[in-house]
Protein backbone atom coordinates (compact mmCIF):
# COMPACT_ATOMS: atom_id res chain seq x y z
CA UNK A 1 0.00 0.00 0.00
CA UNK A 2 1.82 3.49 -0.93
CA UNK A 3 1.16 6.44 0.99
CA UNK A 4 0.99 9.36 -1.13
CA UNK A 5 2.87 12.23 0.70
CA UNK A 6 1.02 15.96 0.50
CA UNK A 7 4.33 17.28 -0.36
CA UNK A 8 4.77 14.84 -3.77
CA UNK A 9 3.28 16.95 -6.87
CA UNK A 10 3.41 14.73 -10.40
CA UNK A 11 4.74 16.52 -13.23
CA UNK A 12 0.73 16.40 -14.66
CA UNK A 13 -0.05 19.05 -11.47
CA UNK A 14 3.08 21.46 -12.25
CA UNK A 15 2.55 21.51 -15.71
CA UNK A 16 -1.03 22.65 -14.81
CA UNK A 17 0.12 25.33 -12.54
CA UNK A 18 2.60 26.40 -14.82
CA UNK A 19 -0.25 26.67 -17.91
CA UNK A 20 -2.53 28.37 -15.72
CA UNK A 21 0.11 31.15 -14.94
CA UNK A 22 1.56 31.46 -18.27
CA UNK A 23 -0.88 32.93 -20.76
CA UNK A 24 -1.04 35.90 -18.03
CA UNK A 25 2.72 36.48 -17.78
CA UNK A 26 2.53 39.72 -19.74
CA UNK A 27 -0.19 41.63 -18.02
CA UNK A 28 0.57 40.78 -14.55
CA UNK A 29 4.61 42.04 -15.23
CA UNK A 30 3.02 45.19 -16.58
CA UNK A 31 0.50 45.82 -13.98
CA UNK A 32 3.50 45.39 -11.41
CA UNK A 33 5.18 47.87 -13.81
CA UNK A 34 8.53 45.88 -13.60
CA UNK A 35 10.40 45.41 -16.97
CA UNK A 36 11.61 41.99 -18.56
CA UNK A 37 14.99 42.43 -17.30
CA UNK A 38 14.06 43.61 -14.00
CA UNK A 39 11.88 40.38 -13.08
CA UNK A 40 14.59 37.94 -15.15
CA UNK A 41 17.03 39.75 -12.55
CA UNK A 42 15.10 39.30 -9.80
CA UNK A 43 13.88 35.48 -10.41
CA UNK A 44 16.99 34.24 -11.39
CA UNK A 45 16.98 33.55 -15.27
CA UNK A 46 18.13 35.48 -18.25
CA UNK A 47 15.80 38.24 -19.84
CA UNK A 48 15.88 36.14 -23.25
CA UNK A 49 14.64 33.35 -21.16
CA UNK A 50 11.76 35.20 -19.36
CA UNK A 51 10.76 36.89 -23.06
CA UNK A 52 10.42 33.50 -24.62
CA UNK A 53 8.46 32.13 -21.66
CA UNK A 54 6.43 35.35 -21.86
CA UNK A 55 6.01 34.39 -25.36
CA UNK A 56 4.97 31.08 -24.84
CA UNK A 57 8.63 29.59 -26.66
CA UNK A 58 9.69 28.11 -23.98
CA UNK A 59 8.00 26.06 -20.60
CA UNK A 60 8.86 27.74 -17.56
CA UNK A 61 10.64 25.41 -14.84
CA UNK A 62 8.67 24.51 -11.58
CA UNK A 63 11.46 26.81 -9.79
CA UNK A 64 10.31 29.60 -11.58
CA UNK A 65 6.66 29.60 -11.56
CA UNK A 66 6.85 29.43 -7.47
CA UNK A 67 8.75 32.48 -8.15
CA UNK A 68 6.46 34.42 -9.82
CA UNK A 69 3.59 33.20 -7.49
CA UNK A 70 5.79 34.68 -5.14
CA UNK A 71 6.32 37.88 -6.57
CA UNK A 72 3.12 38.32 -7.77
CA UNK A 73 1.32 37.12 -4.74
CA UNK A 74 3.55 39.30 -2.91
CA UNK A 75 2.88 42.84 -4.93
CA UNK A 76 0.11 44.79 -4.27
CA UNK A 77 -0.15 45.93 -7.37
CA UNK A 78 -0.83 42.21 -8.57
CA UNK A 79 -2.15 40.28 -5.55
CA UNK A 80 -5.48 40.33 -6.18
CA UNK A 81 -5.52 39.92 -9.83
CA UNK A 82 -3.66 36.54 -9.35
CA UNK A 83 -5.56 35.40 -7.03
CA UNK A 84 -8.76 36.21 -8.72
CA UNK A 85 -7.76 34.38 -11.99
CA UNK A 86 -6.98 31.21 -9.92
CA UNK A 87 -3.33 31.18 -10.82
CA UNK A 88 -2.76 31.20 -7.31
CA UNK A 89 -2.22 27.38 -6.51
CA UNK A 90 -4.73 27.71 -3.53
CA UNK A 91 -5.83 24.00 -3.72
CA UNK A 92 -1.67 23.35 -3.36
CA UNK A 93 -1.48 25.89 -0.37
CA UNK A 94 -4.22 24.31 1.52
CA UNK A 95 -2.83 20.24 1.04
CA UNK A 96 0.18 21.38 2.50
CA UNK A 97 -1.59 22.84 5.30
CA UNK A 98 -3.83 19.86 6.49
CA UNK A 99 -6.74 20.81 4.33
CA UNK A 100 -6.99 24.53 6.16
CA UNK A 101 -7.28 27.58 3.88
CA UNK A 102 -4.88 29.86 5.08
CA UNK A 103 -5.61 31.99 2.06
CA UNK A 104 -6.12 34.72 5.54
CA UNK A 105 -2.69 33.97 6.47
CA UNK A 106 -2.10 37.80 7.99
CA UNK A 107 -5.48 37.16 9.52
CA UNK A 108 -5.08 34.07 11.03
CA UNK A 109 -1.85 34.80 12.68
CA UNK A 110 -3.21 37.59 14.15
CA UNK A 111 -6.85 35.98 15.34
CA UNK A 112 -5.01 32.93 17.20
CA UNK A 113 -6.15 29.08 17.24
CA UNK A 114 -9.67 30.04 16.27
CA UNK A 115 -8.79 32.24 13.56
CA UNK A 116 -10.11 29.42 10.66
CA UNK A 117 -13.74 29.17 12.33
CA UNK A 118 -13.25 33.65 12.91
CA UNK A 119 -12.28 34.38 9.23
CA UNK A 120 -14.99 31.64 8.05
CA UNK A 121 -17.61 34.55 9.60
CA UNK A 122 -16.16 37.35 8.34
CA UNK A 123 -17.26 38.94 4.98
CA UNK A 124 -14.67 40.52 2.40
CA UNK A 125 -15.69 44.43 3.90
CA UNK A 126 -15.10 43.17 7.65
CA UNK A 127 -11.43 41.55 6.49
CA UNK A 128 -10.51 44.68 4.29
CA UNK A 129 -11.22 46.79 7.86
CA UNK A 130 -9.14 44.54 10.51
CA UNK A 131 -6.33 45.17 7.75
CA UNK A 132 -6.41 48.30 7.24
CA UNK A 133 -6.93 48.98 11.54
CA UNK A 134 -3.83 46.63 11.90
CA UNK A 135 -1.51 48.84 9.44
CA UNK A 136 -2.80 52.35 10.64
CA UNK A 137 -1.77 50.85 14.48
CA UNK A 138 1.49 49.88 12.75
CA UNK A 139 2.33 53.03 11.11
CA UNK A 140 1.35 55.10 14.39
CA UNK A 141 3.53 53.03 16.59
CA UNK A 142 6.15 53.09 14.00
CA UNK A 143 6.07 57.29 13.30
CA UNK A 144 6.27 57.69 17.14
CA UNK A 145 9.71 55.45 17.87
C-alpha cells in the first residue's frame, strides 16, 4: 500500500500550474510595472529566457513559476488579480496545510487558534477593515519610535 505524501506533486499538477500562470505572464509584469529584465534579474533567469516564456517559446521550470507566485502574490499591485484568476495554486497551499485555507494567512496569525472558524464569519468588507486597523496601528507606533 503506498502512501501518497502531500508534499509529492506529479509533473501532470506542475505543468497545470505552470499553464494556468503562463498565458497571463505579460499583463501581470506590466501591472507590477517591472520590466523583462528587472523580473529575469530578480527570479533568477536570463531576460531572453523570461521573453520566450512570456512568449509562450519556452516552458517555464517549476522553480520559476513558485517564483512568480511569489512575486506576484507578494505585490500589491498584482495580488489580487492573481488570485482572482486562480493562478494562485490555492488548492496546493491548503494540502500542504492539512486541508486549512490559510488563504487569511495575515489574519489568522493575528486571530489565534480560532482564527479558521473567525475568518470563516467574516465577509470581504469586515477583512478589508481589521487590515487596514492593523496597518494604521502599525504606522502610528512606527512614526512615534
Amino acid at each position: 500500500m503506498q502512501v501518497e505524501s502531500k508534499w509529492l506533486l506529479t509533473d501532470e499538477e506542475k505543468d497545470s500550474f505552470i499553464a494556468m500562470l503562463t498565458p497571463n505572464l505579460t499583463v501581470l509584469r506590466t501591472k507590477a510595472e517591472i520590466s523583462q529584465e528587472e523580473l529575469a534579474n530578480l527570479i533568477g533567469v536570463s531576460r531572453q529566457t523570461y521573453s520566450a516564456m512570456e512568449r509562450k517559446v519556452r516552458k517555464m521550470a517549476w522553480s520559476t513559476y513558485l517564483s512568480l507566485v511569489l512575486f506576484y502574490d507578494h505585490n500589491r499591485k498584482t495580488h489580487k488579480m492573481i488570485r482572482q484568476l486562480s493562478i494562485f495554486p490555492q488548492e496546493l497551499i491548503t494540502r500542504f496545510n492539512d486541508g486549512i485555507d490559510f488563504s487569511d494567512y495575515e489574519l489568522s496569525s493575528f486571530l489565534g487558534n480560532n482564527s479558521e472558524e473567525i475568518i470563516e464569519h467574516l465577509d470581504e468588507q469586515a477583512k478589508g477593515a481589521i487590515r487596514a486597523m492593523v496597518m494604521m496601528e502599525y504606522a502610528r507606533c512606527k512614526s512615534s519610535k
